[in-house]
Structures are given as structure tokens and as C-alpha cells.
Protein backbone atom coordinates (compact mmCIF):
# COMPACT_ATOMS: atom_id res chain seq x y z
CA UNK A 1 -91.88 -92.35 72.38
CA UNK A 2 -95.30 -91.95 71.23
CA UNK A 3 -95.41 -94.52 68.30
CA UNK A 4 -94.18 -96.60 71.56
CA UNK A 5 -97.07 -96.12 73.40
CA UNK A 6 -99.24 -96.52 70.65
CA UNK A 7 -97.91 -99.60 69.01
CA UNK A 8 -97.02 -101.88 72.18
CA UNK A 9 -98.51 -100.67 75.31
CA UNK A 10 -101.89 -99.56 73.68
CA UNK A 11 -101.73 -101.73 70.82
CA UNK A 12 -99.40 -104.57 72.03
CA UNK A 13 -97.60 -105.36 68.99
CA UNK A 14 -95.40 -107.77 71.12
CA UNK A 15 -98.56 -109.91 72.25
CA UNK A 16 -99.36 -110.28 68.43
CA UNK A 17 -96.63 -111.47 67.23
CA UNK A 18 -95.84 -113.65 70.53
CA UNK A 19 -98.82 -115.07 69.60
CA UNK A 20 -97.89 -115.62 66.21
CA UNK A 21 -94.54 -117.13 66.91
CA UNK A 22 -96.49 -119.40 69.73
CA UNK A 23 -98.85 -120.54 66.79
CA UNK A 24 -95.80 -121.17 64.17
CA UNK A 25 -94.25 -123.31 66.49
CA UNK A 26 -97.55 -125.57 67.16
CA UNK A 27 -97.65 -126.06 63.34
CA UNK A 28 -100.43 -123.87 63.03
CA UNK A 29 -98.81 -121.08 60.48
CA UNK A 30 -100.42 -117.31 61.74
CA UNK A 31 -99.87 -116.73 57.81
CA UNK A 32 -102.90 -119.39 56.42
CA UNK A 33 -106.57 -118.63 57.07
CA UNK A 34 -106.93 -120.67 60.23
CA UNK A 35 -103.59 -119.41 61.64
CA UNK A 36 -104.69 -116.15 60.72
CA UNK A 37 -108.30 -116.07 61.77
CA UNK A 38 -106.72 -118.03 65.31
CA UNK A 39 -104.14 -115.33 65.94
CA UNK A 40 -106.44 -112.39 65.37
CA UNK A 41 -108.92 -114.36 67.96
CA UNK A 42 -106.37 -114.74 70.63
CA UNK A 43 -104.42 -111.59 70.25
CA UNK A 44 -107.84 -109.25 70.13
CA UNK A 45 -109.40 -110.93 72.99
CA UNK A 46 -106.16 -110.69 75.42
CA UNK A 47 -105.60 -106.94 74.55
CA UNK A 48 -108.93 -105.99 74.63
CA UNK A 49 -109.39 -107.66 77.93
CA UNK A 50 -106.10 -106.29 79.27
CA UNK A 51 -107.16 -102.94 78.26
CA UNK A 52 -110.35 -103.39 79.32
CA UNK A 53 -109.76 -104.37 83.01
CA UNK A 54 -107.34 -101.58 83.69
CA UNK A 55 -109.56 -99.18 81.84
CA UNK A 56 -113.19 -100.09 83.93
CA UNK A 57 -110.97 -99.94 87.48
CA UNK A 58 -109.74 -96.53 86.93
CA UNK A 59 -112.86 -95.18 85.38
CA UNK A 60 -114.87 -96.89 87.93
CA UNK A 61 -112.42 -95.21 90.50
CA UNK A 62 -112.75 -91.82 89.06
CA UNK A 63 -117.02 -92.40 89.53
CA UNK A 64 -116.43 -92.94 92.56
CA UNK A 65 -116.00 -89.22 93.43
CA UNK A 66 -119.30 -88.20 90.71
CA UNK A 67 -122.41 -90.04 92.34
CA UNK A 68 -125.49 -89.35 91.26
CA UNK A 69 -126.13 -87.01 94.13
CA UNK A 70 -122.93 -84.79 93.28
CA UNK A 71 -123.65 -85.06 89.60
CA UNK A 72 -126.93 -83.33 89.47
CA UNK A 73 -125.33 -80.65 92.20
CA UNK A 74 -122.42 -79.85 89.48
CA UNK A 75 -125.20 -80.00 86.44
CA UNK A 76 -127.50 -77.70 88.45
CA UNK A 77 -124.49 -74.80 88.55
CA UNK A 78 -124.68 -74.43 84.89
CA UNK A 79 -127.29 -72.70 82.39
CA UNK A 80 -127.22 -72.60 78.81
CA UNK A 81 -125.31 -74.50 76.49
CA UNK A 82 -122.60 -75.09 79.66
CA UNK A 83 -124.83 -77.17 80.93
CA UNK A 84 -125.45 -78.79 77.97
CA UNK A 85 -121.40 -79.53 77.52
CA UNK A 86 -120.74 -80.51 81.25
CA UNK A 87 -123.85 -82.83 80.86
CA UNK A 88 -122.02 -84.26 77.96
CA UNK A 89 -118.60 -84.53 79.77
CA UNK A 90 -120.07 -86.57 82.83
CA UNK A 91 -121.30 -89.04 80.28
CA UNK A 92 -117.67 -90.12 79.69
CA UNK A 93 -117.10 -90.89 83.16
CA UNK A 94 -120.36 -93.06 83.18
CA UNK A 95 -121.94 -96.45 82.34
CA UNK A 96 -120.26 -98.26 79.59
CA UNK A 97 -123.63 -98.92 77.42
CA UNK A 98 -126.88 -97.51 76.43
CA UNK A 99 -128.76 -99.90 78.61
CA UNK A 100 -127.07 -98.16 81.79
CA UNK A 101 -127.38 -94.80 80.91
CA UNK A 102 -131.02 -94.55 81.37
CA UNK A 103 -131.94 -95.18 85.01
CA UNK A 104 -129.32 -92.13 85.66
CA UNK A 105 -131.48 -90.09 83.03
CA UNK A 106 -134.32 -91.22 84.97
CA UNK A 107 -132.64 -90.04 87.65
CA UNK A 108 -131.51 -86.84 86.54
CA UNK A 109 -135.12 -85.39 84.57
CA UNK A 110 -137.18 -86.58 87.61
CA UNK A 111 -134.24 -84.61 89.77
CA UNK A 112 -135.64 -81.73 87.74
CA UNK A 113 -132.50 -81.24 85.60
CA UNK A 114 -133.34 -79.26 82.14
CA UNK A 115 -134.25 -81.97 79.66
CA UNK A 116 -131.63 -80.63 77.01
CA UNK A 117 -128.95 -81.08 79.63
CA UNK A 118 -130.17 -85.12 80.51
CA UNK A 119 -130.48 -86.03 76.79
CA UNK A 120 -126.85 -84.60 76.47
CA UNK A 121 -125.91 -87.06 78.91
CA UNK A 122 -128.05 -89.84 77.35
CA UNK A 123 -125.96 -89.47 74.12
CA UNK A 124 -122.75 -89.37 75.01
CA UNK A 125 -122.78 -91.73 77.97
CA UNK A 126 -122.90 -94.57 75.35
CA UNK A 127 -121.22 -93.14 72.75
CA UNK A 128 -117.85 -91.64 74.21
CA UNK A 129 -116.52 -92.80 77.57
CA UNK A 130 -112.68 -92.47 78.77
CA UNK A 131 -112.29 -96.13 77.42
CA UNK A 132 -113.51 -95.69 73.94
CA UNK A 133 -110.82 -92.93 73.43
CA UNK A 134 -107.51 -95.27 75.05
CA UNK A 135 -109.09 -98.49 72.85
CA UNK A 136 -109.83 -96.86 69.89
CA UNK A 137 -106.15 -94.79 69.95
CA UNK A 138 -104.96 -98.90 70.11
CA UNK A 139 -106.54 -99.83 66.81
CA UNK A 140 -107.11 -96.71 64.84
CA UNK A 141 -104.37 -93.90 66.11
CA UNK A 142 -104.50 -91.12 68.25
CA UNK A 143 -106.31 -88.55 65.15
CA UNK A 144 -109.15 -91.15 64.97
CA UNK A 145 -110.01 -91.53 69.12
CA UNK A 146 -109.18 -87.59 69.56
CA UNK A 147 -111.69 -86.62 65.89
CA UNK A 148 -113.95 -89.54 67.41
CA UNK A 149 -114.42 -88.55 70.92
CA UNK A 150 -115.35 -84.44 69.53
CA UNK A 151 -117.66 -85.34 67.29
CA UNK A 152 -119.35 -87.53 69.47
CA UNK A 153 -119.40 -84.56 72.30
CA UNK A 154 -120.56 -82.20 69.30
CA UNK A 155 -123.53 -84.80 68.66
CA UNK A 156 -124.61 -84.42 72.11
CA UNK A 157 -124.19 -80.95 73.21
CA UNK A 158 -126.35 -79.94 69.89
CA UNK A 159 -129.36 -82.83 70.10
CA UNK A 160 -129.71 -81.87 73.80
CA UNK A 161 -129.49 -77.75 72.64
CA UNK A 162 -132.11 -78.66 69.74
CA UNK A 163 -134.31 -80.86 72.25
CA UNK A 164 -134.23 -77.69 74.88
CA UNK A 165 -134.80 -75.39 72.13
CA UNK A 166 -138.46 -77.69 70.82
CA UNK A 167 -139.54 -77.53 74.43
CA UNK A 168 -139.85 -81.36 74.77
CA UNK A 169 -140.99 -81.63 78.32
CA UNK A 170 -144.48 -82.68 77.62
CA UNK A 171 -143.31 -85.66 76.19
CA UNK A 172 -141.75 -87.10 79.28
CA UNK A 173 -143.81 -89.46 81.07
CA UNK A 174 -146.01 -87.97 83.88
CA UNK A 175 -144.71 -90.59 85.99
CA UNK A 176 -140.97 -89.02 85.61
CA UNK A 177 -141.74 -85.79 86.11
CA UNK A 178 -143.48 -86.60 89.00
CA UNK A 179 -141.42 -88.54 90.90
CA UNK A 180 -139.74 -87.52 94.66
CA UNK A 181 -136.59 -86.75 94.54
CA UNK A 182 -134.41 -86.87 97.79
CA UNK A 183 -131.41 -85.03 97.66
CA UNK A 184 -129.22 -87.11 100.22
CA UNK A 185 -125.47 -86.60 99.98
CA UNK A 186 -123.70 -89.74 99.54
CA UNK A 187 -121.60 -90.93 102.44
CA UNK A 188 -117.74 -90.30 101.54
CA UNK A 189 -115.75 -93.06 101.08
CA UNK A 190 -112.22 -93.94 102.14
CA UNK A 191 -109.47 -95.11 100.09
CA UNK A 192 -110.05 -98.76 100.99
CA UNK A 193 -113.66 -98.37 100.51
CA UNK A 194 -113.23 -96.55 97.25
CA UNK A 195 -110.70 -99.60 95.82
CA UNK A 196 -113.44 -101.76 96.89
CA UNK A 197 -115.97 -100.50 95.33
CA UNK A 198 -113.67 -100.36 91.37
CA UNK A 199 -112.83 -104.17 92.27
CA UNK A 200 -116.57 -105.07 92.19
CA UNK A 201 -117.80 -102.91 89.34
CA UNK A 202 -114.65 -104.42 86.96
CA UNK A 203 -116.09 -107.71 88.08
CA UNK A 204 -119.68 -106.63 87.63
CA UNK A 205 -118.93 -104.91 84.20
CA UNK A 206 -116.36 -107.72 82.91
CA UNK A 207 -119.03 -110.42 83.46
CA UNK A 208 -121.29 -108.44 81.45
CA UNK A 209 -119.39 -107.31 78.55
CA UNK A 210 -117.10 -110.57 78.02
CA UNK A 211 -119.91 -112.15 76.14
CA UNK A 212 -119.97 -109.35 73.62
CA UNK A 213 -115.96 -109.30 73.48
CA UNK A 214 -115.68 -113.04 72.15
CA UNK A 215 -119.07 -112.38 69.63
CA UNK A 216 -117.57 -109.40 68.43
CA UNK A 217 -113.83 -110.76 68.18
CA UNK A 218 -114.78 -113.92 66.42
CA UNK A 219 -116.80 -112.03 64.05
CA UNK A 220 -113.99 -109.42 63.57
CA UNK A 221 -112.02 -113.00 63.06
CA UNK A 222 -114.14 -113.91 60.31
CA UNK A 223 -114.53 -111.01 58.38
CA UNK A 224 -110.31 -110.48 58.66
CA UNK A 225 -109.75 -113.45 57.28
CA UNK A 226 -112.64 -115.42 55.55
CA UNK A 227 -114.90 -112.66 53.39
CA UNK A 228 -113.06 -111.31 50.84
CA UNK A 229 -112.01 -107.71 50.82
CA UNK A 230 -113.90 -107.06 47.44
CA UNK A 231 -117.07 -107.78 49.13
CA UNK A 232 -116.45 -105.23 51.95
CA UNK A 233 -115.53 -102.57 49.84
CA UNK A 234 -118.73 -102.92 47.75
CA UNK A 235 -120.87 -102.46 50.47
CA UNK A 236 -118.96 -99.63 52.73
CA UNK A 237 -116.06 -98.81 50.08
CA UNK A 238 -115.61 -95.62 48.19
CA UNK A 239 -117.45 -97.25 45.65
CA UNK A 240 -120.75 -97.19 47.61
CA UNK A 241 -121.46 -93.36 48.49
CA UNK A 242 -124.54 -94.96 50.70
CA UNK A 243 -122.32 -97.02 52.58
CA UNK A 244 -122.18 -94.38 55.44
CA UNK A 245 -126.04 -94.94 56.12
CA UNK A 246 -126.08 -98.11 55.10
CA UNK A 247 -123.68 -98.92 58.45
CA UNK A 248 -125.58 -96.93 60.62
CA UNK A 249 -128.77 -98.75 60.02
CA UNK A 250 -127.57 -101.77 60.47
CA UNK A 251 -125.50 -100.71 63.42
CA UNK A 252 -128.90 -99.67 65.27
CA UNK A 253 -130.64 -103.09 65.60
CA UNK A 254 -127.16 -104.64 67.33
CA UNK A 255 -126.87 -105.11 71.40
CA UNK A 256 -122.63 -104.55 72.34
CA UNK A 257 -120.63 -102.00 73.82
CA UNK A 258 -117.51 -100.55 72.56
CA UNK A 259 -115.47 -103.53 73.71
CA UNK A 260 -117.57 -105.73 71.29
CA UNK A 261 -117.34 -103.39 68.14
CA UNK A 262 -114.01 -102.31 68.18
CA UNK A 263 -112.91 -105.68 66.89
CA UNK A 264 -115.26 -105.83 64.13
CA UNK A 265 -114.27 -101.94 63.61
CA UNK A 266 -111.16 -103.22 62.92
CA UNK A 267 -111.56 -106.43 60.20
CA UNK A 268 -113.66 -104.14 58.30
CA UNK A 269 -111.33 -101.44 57.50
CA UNK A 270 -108.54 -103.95 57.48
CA UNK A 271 -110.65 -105.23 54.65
CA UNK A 272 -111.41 -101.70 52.58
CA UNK A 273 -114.17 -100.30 54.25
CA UNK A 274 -113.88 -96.81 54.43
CA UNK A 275 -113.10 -94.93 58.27
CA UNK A 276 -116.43 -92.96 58.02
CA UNK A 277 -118.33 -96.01 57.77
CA UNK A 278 -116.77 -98.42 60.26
CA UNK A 279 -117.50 -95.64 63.01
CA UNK A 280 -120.70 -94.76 62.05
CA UNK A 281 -121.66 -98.39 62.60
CA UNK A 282 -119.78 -98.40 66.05
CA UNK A 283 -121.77 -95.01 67.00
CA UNK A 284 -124.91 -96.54 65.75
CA UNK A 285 -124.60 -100.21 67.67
CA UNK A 286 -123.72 -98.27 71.44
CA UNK A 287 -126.01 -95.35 71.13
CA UNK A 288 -129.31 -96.64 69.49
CA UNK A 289 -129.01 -100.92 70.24
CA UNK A 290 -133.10 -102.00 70.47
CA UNK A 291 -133.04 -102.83 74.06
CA UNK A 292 -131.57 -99.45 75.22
CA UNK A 293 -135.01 -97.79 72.69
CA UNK A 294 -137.49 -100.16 73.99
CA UNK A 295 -136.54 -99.30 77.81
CA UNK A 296 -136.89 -95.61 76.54
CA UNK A 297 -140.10 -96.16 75.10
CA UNK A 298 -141.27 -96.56 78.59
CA UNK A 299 -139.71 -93.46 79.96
CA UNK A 300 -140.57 -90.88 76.70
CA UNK A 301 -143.39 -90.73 74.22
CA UNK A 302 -143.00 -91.58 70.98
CA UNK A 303 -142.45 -87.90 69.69
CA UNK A 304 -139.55 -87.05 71.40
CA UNK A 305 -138.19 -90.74 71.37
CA UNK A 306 -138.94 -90.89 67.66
CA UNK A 307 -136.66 -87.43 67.69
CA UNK A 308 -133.88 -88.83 70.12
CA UNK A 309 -133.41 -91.38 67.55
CA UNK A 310 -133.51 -88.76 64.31
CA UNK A 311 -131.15 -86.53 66.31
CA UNK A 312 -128.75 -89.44 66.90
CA UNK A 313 -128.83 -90.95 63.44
CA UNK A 314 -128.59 -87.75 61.24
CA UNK A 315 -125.55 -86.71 63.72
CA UNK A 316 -124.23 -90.10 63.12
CA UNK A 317 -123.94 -90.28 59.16
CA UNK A 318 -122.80 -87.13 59.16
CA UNK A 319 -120.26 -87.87 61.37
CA UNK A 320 -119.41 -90.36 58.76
CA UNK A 321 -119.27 -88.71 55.98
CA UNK A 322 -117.20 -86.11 57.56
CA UNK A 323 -114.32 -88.93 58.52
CA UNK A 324 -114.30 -90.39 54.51
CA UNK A 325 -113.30 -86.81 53.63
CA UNK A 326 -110.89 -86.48 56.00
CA UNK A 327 -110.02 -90.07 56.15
CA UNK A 328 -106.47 -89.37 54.42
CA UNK A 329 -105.50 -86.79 57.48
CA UNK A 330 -106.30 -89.39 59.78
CA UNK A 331 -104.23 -92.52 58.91
């Protein structure tokens, strides 16, 4: 029942090879380069797009009950490295990139929330989310998403612990810590209102991320089918025992979500590259992309964003490393 669930409702086995058939009988054989590169293009973009759809509604619908209002209330209950973890937790249930995560930091440091507890949320709200567990369990297995998801938690609980523990606050901008906050419950919403409300965020999200889905699928495309599997392995291979930080820094200059790396995730270990470093560069391109830094910059000096960024990439390869030595557990 489970390898069901896995393999054609999460992974939709019977959309790839409907696709394939579909392609065989144009002429177009899913077995040569083109047919190949053509199927993985069609068959990546419907099921991420499926998934994603049904993924941002619920999620969306689950926010719906955790506005920002109620989500500093709940934060506010807890001292200590609780906090830390529950900060950490509510950044699954929020924003779906690094970009978004920051006006609710904002939000939540000039609300007067301890500044361990807001960076906890700043790291995970990027990095793990409700959707990157049910996509990546589509392409990599249950182990992977589950091992994923923890370490990314584990990254965040401890960089907002070590960030509490340094006494950061002087490095917020004045501005920040100065601002009014008014603690106004938010009206509750009916039924209707909150169905509503998940309709126009999967809109407002799908718009957004779509881009990123077809760049990172035809890339994924490419590298499946076009750059030969020697190539990968010499660069994030076992061969390579840099490989791990050589995908995290070049993971940290890229703008996508989850939706736009998992497909490139996949080509490359399709291709040899090793587990460790195919996530490393997925945790490195949704928690540290340059936009998501440079709107930072403006909210943080560069002592504690220069630290956010250490935290996050240290965490990262050895996140990495830690999945090539367990790599054989895991598929």
C-alpha cells in the first residue's frame, strides 16, 4: 500500500509512462534523447504542478487559522529552546520562499519576539515547509523527505539557540526594534471565507512559482538527458570529497523555490551525483538565494547577517556530508 502511494499518487508512475506511450505513438520514441529529454519535460511539469496546486490550497488553508497575530501569541507562550522549536515548526506552515519569510520576521522581532526564536523561523520557513516533505517523498522516498525535513528543523532550532546565546540584538536595525506594534486579533473567518482566501493564494503563489517550475524542469531535462553522467559524478560524485560545498556555493547565488529545484534535484542524482550533494544545493538555493540576503541587508547589520549566512551554510554541508554517509540507508 505504501510503495502505492509513493510510486503513483505521489510519484505518478502512470502519468510517466502515459506520457511515454503518448510520445511513442507520435513517432517521437521516449527512449532517444529528444523523446527522453521531452517526456521528462512533460511528465515533471504536470506532477509537479498537480502536486503543487493541491499542496499550496491545503497549506494555505491550514494558515489560515496561524495569522500573524495568533502566531506571535503561540511564540510568546514559550521560553527557551521551546520557543526556539515551535518557531521552527510555524515556518513549515509559512511562505513558500526566502523572499516571503522576511516581512513576517520583520514582523515578529519588531513584535518583540526573542531574536533566537525569529531567526528559527527565518531558516526553516524556506527551507522545510509541508510541501517540500510530500514532493520530495515523490522523487526521493519517504527516508529522504522524513531525514530531510529533521535536519533542516535541527539547522534552525540550533542557529536561532547560537544567535540567542551571542546576544545579537544590537545588530538589528534601530528602525525594527523600534517600530509600533498593534496587537489586533484578526477577524475569524468562516468556512466560505476561509476557501476563499486558499483559492487566491494558490493563484497568487502558482503565478509566482510557475516561472521557476519550467526553468528548473527544463534544466533538470537537460542535465537527464544531454550531459553525460561522467561529468556529474566528477564534480558532486564520490570521487570529489568537495562536492558537498562545492553545491552549496553554487546553490546560494540561485533565485527558486522548492518547486524549481526538485527537478534539477532529481537529473543530478539520476546522473551519479551523490544524495548529500543534490540537497545541499536545494537547501542552499531556498534558504540563502541573493535577493532574499540583499532584502536582509536592509533589516540586519552586516555582523549578524554575515553570521545568518555562516550559520546556514556550515549547517548545510554538514547536512550533506551526513546524507553521503548514510546515503546507502536511504535509497
Amino acid at each position: 500500500m505504501w510503495n502505492f502511494v509513493q510510486e503513483q499518487m505521489l510519484g505518478m508512475q502512470w502519468l510517466n509512462e502515459l506520457i511515454g506511450k503518448g510520445l511513442n505513438w507520435l513517432g517521437l520514441e521516449s527512449a532517444s534523447r529528444w523523446g527522453g529529454s521531452v517526456q521528462f519535460f512533460i511528465y515533471d511539469t504536470l506532477k509537479i504542478t498537480l502536486l503543487l496546486c493541491v499542496l499550496i490550497f491545503a497549506i494555505t488553508y491550514i494558515q489560515s487559522y496561524f495569522p500573524p497575530e495568533r502566531s506571535k501569541k503561540i511564540l510568546g507562550r514559550f521560553q527557551g529552546v521551546w520557543a526556539n522549536i515551535i518557531g521552527a515548526l510555524l515556518g513549515t506552515v509559512t511562505p513558500f520562499c526566502s523572499c516571503s519569510s522576511i516581512p513576517l520576521f520583520i514582523g515578529f522581532t519588531s513584535a518583540g519576539l526573542p531574536l533566537g526564536v525569529t531567526f528559527s523561523f527565518l531558516i526553516s520557513s524556506p527551507m522545510v515547509d509541508l510541501a517540500s516533505l510530500l514532493l520530495l517523498m515523490s522523487i526521493f522516498g519517504a527516508k529522504v523527505a522524513i531525514v530531510y525535513v529533521v535536519m533542516g528543523l535541527i539547522i534552525a532550532v540550533v542557529g536561532g539557540m547560537l544567535i540567542e546565546k551571542l546576544h545579537m540584538e544590537d545588530y538589528v536595525e534601530d528602525y525594527i526594534l523600534k517600530a509600533g506594534n498593534v496587537d489586533i486579533d484578526s477577524p475569524l473567518l468562516t468556512q466560505k471565507e476561509r476557501l476563499i482566501y486558499a483559492k487566491e493564494q494558490l493563484v497568487s503563489t502558482f503565478q509566482k512559482v510557475f516561472p521557476y517550475i519550467l526553468l528548473g524542469v527544463g534544466i533538470g531535462a537537460l542535465i537527464h538527458n544531454w550531459i553525460p553522467e561522467s561529468w556529474i559524478a566528477a564534480v558532486l560524485g564520490s570521487s570529489n570529497p568537495l562536492g558537498v560545498v562545492l553545491a552549496a556555493v553554487i546553490g546560494v547565488p540561485i533565485y527558486a523555490d522548492i518547486f524549481g529545484t526538485i527537478p534539477v534535484a532529481e537529473a543530478l542524482l539520476a546522473k551519479g551525483a551523490l544524495l548529500g550533494g543534490v540537497l545541499a544545493f536545494m537547501m542552499a538555493v531556498t534558504t540563502l538565494s541573493l535577493p532574499s540576503l540583499v532584502m536582509l541587508s536592509k533589516v540586519v547589520k552586516p555582523k549578524l547577517l554575515g553570521l545568518f549566512i555562516g550559520i546556514c551554510v556550515v549547517g548545510i554541508i554538514l547536512v550533506g556530508y551526513l546524507f553521503n554517509a548514510i546515503q546507502f540507508m536511504l535509497i
